[in-house]
C-alpha atoms as a PDB file:
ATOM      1  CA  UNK A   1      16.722  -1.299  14.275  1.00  0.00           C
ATOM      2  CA  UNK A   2      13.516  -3.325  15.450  1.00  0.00           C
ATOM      3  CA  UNK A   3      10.511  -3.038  14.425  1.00  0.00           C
ATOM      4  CA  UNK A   4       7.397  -1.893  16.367  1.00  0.00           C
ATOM      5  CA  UNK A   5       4.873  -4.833  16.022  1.00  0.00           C
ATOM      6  CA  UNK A   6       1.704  -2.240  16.809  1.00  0.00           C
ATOM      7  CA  UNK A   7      -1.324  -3.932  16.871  1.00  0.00           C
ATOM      8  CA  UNK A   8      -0.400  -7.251  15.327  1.00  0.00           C
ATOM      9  CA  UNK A   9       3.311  -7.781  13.941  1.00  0.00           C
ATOM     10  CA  UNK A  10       2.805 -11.108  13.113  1.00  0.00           C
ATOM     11  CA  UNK A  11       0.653 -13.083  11.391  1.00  0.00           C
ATOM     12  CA  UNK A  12      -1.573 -14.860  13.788  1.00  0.00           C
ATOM     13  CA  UNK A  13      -3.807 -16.709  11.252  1.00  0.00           C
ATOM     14  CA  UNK A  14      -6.031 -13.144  10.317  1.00  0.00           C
ATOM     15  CA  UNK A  15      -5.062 -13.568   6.391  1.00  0.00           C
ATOM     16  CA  UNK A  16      -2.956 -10.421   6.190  1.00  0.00           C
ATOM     17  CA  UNK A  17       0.606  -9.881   4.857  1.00  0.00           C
ATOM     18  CA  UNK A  18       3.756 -10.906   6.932  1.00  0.00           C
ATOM     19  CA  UNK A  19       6.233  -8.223   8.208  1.00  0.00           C
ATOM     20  CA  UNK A  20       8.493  -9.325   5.092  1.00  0.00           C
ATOM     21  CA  UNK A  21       5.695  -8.887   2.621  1.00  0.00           C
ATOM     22  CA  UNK A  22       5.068  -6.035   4.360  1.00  0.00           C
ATOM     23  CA  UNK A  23       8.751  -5.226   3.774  1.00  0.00           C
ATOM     24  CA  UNK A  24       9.179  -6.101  -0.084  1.00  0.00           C
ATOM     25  CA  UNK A  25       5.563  -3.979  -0.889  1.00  0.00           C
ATOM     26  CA  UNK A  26       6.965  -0.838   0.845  1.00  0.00           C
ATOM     27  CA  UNK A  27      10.432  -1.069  -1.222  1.00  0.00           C
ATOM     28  CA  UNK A  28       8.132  -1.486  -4.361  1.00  0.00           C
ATOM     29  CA  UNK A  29       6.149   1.244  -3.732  1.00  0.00           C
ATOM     30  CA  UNK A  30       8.753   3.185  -2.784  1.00  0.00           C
ATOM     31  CA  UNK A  31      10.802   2.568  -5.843  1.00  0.00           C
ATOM     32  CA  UNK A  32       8.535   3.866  -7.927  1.00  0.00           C
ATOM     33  CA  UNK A  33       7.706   6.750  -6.396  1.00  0.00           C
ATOM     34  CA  UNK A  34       8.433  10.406  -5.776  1.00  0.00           C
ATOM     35  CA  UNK A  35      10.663  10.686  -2.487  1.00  0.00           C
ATOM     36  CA  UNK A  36       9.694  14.350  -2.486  1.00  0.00           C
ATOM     37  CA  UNK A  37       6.220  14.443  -2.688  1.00  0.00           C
ATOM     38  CA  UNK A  38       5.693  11.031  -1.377  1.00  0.00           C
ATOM     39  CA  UNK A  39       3.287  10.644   2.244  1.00  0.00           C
ATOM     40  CA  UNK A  40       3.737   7.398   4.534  1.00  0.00           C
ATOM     41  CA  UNK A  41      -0.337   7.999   4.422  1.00  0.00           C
ATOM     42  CA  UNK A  42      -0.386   7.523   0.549  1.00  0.00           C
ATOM     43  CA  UNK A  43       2.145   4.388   0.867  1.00  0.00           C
ATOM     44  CA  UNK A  44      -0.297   2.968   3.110  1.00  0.00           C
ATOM     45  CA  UNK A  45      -3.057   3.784   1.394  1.00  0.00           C
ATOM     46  CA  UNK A  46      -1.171   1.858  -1.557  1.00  0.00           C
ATOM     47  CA  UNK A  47      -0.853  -1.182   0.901  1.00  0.00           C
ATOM     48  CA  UNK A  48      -3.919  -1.729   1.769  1.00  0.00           C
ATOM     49  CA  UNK A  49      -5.205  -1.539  -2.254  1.00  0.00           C
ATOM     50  CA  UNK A  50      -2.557  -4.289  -2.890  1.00  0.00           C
ATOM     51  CA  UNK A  51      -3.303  -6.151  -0.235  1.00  0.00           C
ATOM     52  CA  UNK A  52      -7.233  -5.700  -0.529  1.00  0.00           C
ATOM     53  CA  UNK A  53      -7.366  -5.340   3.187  1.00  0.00           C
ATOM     54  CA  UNK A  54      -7.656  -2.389   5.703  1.00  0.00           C
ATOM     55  CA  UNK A  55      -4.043  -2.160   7.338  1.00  0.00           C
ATOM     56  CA  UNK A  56      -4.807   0.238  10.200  1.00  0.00           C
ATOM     57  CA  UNK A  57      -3.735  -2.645  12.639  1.00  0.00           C
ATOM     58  CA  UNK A  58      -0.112  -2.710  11.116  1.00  0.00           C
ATOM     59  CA  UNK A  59       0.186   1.678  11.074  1.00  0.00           C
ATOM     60  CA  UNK A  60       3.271   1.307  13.244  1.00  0.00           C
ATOM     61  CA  UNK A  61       4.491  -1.295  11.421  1.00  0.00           C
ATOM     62  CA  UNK A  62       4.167   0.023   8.390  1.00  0.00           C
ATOM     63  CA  UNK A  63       5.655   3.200   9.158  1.00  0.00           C
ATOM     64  CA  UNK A  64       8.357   1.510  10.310  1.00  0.00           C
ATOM     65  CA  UNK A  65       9.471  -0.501   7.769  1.00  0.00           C
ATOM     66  CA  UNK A  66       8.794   3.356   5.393  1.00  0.00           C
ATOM     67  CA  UNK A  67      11.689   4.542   7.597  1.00  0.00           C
ATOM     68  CA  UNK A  68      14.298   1.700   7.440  1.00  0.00           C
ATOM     69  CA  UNK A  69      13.531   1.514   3.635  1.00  0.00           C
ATOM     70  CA  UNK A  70      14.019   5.440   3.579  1.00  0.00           C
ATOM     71  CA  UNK A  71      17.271   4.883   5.904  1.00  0.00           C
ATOM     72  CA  UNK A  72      19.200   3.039   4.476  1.00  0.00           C
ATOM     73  CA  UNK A  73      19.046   4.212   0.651  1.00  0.00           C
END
C-alpha cells in the first residue's frame, strides 16, 4: 500500500524523523495503547512529544503509516 508523502515524505535535510522512524514510533505507540479509545490525533500528538518537533507537515504521513500498522495486526 504506498504511502502518501503529504507535505514532506522524506527527509530533505529539515532534522525531522524518516518515514521508518516514523514507522517504528507509531508501532510503539500503538503497542501500548488502547485500540478502543485510541485517536490518530493523540498518536500524533505523542509523535511530535517524542520527536520534540511539530509534525503537522507529515499529517498524511502519519496517518498513514496509523492505518497500515492498524491493518495488518
Amino acid at each position: 500500500m504506498p504511502m502518501p508523502v503529504g507535505g514532506g515524505g522524506f527527509d530533505v535535510g529539515g532534522g525531522g524523523p524518516s518515514d521508518a522512524e516514523l514507522e517504528g514510533a507509531v508501532q510503539d505507540v500503538l503497542r501500548n495503547a488502547d485500540l478502543n479509545t485510541v485517536t490518530k490525533r493523540e498518536v500524533r500528538r505523542t509523535l511530535e512529544e517524542r520527536f520534540g518537533m511539530d509534525l503537522m507537515s507529515r499529517k498524511a504521513t502519519i496517518n498513514a503509516v496509523i492505518d497500515m500498522v492498524l491493518l495488518s495486526q
